[in-house]
PDB file of N, CA and C in Angstrom:
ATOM      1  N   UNK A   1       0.844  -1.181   0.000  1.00  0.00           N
ATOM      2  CA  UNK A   1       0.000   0.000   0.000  1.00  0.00           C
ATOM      3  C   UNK A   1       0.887   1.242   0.000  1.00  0.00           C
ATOM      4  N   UNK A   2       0.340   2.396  -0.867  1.00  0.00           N
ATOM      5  CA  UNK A   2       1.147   3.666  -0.558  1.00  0.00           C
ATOM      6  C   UNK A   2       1.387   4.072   0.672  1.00  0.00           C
ATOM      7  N   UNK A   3       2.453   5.337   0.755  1.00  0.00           N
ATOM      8  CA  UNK A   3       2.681   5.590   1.930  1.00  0.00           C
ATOM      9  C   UNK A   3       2.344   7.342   1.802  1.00  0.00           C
ATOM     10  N   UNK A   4       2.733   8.037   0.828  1.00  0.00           N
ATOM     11  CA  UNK A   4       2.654   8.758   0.772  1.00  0.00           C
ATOM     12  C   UNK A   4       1.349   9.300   0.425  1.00  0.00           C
ATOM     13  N   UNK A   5       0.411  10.842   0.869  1.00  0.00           N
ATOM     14  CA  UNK A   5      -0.232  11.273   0.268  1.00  0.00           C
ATOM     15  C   UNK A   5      -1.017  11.489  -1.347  1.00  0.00           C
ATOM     16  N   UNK A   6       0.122  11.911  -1.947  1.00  0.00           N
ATOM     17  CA  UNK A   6      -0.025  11.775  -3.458  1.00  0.00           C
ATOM     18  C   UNK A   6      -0.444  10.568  -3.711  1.00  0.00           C
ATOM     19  N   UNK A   7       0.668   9.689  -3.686  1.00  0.00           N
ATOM     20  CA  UNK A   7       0.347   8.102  -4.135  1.00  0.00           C
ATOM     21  C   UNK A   7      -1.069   7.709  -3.858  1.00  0.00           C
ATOM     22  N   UNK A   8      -1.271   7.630  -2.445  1.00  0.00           N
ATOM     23  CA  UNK A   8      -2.778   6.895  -1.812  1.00  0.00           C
ATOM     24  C   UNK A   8      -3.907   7.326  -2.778  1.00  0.00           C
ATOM     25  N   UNK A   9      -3.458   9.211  -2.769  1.00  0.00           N
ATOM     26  CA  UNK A   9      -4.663   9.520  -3.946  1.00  0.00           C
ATOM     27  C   UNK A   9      -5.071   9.022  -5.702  1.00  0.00           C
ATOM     28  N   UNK A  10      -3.174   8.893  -5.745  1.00  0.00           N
ATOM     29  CA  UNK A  10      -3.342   8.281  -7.258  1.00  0.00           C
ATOM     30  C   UNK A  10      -3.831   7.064  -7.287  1.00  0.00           C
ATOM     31  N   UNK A  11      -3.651   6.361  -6.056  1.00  0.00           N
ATOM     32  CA  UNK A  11      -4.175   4.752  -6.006  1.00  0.00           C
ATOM     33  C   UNK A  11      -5.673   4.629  -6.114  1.00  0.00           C
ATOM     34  N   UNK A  12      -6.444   6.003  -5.273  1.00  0.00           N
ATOM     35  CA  UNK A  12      -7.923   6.151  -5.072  1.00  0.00           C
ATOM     36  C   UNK A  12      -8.730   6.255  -6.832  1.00  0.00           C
ATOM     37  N   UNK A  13      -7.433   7.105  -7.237  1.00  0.00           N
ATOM     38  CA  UNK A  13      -8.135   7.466  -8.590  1.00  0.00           C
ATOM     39  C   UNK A  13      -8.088   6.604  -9.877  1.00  0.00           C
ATOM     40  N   UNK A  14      -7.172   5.772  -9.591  1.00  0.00           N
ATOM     41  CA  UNK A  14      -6.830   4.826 -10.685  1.00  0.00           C
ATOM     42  C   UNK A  14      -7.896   3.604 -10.090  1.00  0.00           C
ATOM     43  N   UNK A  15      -8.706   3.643  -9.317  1.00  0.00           N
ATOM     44  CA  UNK A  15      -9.398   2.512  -8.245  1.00  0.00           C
ATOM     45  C   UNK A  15     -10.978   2.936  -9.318  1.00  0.00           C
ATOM     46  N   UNK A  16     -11.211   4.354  -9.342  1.00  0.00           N
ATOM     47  CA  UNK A  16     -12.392   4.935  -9.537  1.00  0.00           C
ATOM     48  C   UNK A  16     -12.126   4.714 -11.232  1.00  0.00           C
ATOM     49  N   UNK A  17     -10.996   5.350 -11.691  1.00  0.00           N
ATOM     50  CA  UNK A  17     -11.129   5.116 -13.372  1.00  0.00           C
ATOM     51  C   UNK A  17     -11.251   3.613 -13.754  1.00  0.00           C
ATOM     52  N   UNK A  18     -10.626   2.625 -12.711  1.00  0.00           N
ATOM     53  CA  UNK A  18     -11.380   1.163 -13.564  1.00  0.00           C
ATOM     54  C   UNK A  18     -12.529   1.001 -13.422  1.00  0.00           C
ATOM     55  N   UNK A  19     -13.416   1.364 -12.481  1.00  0.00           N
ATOM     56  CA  UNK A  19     -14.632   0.787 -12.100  1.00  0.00           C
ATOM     57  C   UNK A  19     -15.193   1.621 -13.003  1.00  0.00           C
ATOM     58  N   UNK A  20     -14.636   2.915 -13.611  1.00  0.00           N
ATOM     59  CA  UNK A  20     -15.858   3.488 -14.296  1.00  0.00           C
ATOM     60  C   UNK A  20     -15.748   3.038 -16.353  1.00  0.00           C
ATOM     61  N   UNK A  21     -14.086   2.328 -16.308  1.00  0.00           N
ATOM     62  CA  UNK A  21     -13.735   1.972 -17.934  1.00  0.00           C
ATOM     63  C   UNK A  21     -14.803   0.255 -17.191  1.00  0.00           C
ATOM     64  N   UNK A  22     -14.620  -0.161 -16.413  1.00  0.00           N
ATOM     65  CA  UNK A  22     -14.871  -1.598 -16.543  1.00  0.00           C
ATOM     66  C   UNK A  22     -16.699  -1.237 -17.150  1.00  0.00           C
ATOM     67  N   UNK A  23     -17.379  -0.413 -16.705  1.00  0.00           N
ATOM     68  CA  UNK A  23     -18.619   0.314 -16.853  1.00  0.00           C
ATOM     69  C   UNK A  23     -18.823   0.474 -18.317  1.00  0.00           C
ATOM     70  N   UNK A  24     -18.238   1.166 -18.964  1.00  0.00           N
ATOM     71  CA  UNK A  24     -18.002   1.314 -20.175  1.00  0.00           C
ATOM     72  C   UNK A  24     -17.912   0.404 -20.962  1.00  0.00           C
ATOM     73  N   UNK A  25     -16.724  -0.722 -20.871  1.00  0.00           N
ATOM     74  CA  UNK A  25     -16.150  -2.025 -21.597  1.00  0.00           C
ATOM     75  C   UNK A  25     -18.278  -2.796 -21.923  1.00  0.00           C
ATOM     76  N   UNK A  26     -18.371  -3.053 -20.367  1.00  0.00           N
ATOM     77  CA  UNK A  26     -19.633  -3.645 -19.986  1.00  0.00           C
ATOM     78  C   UNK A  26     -20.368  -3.357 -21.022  1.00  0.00           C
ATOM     79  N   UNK A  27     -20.805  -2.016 -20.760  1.00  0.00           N
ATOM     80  CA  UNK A  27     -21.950  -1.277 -21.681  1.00  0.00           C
ATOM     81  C   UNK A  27     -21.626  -1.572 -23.340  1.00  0.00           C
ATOM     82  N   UNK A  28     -20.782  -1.152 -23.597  1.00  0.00           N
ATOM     83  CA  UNK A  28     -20.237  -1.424 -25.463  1.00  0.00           C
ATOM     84  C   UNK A  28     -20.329  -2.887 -25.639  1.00  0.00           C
ATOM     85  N   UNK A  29     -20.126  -3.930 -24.612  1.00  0.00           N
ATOM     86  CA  UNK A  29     -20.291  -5.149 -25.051  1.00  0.00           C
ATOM     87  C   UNK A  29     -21.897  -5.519 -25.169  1.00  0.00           C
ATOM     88  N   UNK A  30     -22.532  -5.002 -24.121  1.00  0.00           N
ATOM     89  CA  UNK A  30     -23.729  -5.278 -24.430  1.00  0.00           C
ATOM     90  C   UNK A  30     -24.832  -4.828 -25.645  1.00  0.00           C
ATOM     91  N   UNK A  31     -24.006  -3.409 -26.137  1.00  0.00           N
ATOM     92  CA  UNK A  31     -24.657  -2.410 -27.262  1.00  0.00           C
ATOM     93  C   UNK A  31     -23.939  -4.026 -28.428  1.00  0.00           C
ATOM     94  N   UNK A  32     -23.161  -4.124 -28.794  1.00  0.00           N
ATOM     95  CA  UNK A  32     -22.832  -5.035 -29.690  1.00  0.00           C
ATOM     96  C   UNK A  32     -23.440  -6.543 -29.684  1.00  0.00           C
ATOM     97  N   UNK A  33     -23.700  -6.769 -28.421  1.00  0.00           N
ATOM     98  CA  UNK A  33     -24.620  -7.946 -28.786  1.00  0.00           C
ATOM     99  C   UNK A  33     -25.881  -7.832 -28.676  1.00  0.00           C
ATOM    100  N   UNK A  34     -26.593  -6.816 -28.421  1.00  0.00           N
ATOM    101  CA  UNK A  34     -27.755  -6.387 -29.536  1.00  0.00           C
ATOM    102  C   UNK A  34     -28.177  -6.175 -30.642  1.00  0.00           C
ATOM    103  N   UNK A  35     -27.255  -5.613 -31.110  1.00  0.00           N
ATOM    104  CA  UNK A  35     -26.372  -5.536 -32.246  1.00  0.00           C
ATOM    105  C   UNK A  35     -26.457  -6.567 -33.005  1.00  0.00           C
ATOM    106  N   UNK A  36     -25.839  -7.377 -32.576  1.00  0.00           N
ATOM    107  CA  UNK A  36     -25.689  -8.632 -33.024  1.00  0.00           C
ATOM    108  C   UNK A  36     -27.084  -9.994 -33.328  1.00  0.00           C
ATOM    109  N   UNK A  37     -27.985  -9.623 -32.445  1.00  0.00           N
ATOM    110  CA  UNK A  37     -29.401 -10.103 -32.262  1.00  0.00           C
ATOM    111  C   UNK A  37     -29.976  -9.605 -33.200  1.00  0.00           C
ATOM    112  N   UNK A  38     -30.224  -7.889 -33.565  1.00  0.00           N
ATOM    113  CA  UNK A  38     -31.033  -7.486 -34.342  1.00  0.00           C
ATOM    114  C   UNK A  38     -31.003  -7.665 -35.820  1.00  0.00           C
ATOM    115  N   UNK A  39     -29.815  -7.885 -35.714  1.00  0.00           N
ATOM    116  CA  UNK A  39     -29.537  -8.517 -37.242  1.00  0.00           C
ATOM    117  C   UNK A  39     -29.725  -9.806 -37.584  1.00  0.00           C
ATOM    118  N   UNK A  40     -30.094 -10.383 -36.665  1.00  0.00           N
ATOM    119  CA  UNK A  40     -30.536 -11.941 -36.728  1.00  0.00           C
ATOM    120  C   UNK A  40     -32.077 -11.994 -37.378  1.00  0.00           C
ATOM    121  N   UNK A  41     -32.497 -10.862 -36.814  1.00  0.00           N
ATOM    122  CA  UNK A  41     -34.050 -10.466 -37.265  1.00  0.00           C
ATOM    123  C   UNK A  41     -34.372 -10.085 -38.490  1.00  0.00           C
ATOM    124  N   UNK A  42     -35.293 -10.146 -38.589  1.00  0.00           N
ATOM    125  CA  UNK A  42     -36.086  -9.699 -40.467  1.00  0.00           C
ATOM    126  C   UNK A  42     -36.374  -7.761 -40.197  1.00  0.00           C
ATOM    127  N   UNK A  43     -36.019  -7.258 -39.492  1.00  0.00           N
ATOM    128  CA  UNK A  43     -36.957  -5.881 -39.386  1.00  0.00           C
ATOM    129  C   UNK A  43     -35.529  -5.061 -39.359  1.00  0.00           C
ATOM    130  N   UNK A  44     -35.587  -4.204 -40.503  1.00  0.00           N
ATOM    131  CA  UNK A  44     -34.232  -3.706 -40.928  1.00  0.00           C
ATOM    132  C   UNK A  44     -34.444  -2.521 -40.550  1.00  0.00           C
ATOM    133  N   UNK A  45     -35.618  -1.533 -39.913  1.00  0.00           N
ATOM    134  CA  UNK A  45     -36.136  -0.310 -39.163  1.00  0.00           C
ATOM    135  C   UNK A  45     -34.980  -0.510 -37.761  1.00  0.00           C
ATOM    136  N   UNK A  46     -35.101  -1.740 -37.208  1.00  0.00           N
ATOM    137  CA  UNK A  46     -35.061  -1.888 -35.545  1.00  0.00           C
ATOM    138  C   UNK A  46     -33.332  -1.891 -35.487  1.00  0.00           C
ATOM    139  N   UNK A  47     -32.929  -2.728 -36.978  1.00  0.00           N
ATOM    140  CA  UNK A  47     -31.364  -3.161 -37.016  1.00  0.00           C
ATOM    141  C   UNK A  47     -31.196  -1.535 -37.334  1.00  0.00           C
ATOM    142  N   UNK A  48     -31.304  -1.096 -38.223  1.00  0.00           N
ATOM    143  CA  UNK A  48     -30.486   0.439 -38.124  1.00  0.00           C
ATOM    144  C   UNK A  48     -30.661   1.308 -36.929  1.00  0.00           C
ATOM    145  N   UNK A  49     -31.530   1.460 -36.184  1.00  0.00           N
ATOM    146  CA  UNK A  49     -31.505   2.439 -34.818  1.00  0.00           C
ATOM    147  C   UNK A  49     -30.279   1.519 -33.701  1.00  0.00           C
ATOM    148  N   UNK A  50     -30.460   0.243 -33.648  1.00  0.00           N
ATOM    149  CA  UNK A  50     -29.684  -0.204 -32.908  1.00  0.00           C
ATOM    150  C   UNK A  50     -27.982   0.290 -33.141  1.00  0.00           C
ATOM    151  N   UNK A  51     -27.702  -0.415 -34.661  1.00  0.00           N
ATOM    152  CA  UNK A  51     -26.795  -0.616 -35.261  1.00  0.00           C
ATOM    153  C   UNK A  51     -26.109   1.690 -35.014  1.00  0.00           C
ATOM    154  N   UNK A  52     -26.668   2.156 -35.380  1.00  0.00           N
ATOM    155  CA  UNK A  52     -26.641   3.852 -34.967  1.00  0.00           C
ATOM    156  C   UNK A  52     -26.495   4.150 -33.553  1.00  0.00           C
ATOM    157  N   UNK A  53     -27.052   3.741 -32.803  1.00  0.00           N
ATOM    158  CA  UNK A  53     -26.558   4.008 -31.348  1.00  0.00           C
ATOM    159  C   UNK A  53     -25.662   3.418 -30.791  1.00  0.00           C
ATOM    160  N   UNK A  54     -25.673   1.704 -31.168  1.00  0.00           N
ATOM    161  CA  UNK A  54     -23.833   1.560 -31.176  1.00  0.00           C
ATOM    162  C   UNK A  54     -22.855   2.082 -31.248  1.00  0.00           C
ATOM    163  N   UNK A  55     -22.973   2.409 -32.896  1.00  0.00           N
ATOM    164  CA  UNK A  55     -21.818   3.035 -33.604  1.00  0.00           C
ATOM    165  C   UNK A  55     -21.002   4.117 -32.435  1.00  0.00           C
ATOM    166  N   UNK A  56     -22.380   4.466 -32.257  1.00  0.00           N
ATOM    167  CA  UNK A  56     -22.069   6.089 -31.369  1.00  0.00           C
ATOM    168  C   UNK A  56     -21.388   5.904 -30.049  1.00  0.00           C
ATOM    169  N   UNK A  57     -21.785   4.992 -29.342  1.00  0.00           N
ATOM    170  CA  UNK A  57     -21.319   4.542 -28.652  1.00  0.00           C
ATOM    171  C   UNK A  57     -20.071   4.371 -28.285  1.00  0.00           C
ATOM    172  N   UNK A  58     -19.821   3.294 -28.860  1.00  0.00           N
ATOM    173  CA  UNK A  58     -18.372   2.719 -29.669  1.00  0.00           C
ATOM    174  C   UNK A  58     -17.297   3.753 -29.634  1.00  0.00           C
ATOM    175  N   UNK A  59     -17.727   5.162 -30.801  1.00  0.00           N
ATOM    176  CA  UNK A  59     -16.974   5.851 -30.873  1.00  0.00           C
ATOM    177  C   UNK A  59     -16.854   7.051 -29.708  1.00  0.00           C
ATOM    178  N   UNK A  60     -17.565   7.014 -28.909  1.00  0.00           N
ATOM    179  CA  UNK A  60     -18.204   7.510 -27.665  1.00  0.00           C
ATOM    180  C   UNK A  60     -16.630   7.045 -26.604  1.00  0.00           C
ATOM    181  N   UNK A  61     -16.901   5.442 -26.377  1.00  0.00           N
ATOM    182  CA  UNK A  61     -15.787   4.846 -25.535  1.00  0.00           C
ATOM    183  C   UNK A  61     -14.640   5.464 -26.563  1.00  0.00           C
ATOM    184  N   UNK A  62     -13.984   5.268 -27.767  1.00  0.00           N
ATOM    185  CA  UNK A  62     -12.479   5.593 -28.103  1.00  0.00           C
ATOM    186  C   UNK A  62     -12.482   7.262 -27.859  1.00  0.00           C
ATOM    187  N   UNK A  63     -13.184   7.326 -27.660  1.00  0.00           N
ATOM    188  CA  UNK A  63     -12.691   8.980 -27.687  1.00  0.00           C
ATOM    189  C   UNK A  63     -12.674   9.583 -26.445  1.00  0.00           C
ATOM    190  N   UNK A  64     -13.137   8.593 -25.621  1.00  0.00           N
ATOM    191  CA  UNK A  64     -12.388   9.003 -24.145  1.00  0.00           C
ATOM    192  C   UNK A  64     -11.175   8.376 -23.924  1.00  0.00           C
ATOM    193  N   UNK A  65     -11.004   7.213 -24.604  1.00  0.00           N
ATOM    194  CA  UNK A  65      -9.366   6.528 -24.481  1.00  0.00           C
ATOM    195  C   UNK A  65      -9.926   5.392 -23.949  1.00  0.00           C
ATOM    196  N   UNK A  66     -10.947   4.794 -23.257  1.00  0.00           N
ATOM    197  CA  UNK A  66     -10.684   3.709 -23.119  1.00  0.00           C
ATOM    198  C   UNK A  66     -10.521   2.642 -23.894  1.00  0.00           C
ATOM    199  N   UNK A  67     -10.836   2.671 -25.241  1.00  0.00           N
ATOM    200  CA  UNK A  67     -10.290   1.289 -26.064  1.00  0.00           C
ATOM    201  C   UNK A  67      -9.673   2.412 -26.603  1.00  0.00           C
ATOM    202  N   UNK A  68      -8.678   1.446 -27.527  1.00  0.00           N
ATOM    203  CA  UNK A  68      -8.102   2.193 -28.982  1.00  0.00           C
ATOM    204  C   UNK A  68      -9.006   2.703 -30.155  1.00  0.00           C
ATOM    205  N   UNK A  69      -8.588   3.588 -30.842  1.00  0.00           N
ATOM    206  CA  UNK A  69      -9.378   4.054 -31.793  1.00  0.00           C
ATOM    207  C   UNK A  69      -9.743   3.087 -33.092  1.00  0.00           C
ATOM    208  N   UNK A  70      -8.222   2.265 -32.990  1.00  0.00           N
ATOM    209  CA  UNK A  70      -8.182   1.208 -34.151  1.00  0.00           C
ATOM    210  C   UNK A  70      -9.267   0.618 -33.780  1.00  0.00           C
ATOM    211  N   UNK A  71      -9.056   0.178 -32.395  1.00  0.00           N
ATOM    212  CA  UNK A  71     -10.075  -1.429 -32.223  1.00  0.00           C
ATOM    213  C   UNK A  71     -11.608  -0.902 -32.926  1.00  0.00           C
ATOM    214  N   UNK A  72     -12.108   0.523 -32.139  1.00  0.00           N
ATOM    215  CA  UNK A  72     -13.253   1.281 -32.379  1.00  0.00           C
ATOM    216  C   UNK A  72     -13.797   0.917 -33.893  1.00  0.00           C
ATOM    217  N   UNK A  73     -12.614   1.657 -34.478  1.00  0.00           N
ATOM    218  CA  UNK A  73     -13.294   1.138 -36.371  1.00  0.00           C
ATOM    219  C   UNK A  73     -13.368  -0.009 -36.565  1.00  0.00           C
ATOM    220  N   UNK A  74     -12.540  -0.718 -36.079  1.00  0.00           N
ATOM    221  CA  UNK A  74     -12.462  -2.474 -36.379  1.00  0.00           C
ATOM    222  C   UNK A  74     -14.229  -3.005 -36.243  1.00  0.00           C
ATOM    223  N   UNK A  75     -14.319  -2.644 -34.712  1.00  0.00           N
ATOM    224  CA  UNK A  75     -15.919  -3.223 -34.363  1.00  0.00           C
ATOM    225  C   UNK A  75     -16.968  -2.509 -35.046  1.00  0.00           C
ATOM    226  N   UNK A  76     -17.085  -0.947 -35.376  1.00  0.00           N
ATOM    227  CA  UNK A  76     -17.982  -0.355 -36.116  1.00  0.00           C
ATOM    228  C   UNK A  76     -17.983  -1.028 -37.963  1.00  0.00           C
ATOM    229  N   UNK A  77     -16.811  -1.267 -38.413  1.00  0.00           N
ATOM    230  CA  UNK A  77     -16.613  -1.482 -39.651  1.00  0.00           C
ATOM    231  C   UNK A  77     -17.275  -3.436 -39.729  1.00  0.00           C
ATOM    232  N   UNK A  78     -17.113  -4.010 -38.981  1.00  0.00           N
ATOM    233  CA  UNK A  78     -17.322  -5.236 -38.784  1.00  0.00           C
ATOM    234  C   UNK A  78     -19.089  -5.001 -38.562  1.00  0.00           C
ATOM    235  N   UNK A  79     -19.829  -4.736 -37.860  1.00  0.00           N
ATOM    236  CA  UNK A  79     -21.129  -4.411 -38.072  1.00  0.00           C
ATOM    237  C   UNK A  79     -21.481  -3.818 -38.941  1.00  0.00           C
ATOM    238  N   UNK A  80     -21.218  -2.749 -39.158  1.00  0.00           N
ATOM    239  CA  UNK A  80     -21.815  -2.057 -40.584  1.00  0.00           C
ATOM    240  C   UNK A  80     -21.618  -3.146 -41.689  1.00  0.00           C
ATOM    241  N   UNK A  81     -20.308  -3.908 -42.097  1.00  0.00           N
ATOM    242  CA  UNK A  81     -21.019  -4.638 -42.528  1.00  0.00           C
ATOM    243  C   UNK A  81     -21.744  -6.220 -42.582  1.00  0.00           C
ATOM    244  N   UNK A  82     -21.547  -6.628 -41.348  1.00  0.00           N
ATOM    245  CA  UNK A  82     -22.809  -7.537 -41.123  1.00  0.00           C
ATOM    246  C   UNK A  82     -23.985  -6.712 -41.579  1.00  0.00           C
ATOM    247  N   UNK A  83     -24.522  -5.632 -41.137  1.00  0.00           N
ATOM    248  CA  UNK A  83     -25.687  -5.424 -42.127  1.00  0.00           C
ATOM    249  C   UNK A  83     -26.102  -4.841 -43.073  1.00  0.00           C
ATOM    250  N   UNK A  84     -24.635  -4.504 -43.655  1.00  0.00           N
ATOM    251  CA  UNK A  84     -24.792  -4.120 -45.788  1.00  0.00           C
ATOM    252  C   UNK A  84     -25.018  -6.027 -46.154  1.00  0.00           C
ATOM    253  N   UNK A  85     -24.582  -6.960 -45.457  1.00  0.00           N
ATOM    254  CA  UNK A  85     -24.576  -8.144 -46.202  1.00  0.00           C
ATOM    255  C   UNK A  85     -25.795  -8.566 -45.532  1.00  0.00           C
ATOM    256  N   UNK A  86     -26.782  -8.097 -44.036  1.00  0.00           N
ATOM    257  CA  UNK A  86     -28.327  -8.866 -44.448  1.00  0.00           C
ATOM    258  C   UNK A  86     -29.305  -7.906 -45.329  1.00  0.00           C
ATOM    259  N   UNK A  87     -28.875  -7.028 -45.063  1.00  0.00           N
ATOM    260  CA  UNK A  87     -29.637  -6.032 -45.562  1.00  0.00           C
ATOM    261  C   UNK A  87     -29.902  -5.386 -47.304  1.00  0.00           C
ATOM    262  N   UNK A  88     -28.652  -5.146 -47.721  1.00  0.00           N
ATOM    263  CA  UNK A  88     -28.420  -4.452 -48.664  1.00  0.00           C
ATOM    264  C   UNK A  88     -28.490  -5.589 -49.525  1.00  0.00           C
ATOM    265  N   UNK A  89     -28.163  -6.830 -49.745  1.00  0.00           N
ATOM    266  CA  UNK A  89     -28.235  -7.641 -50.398  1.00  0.00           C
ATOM    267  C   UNK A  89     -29.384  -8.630 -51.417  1.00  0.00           C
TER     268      UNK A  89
END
């Protein structure tokens, strides 16, 4: 355990930023496997609102830093097109 002032606090705060990225991670995983459901479905209204608030999402988490920006496009580009290929096809 720290000893010093500073430290204890940096320990407090690095305590609070995981619990609030682990929050985040959580949430984006769950937006993606909705995601992932709605496209299983026939109703291409329900897959684009989903598939749109993801996105946002997604790019929501990289732009605070908790994932990488790469990974960000990776997962947005990987859905978009799962549904140019149920959809658009």
């Amino acid at each position: 355990m720290a000893h010093h002032k500073s430290a204890i606090k940096r320990h407090i705060q690095s305590l609070k930023r995981q619990e609030r990225n682990r929050f985040y991670i959580s949430t984006m995983k769950t937006f993606i496997k909705r995601t992932r459901e709605a496209l299983t479905g026939e109703n291409k209204e329900q897959a684009t609102t989903v598939l749109r608030s993801t996105t946002s999402f997604i790019q929501k988490v990289a732009s605070k830093g908790i994932i990488h920006p790469n990974k960000a496009s990776r997962l947005v580009s990987r859905l978009s097109g799962a549904f140019n290929k149920k959809f658009e096809a």
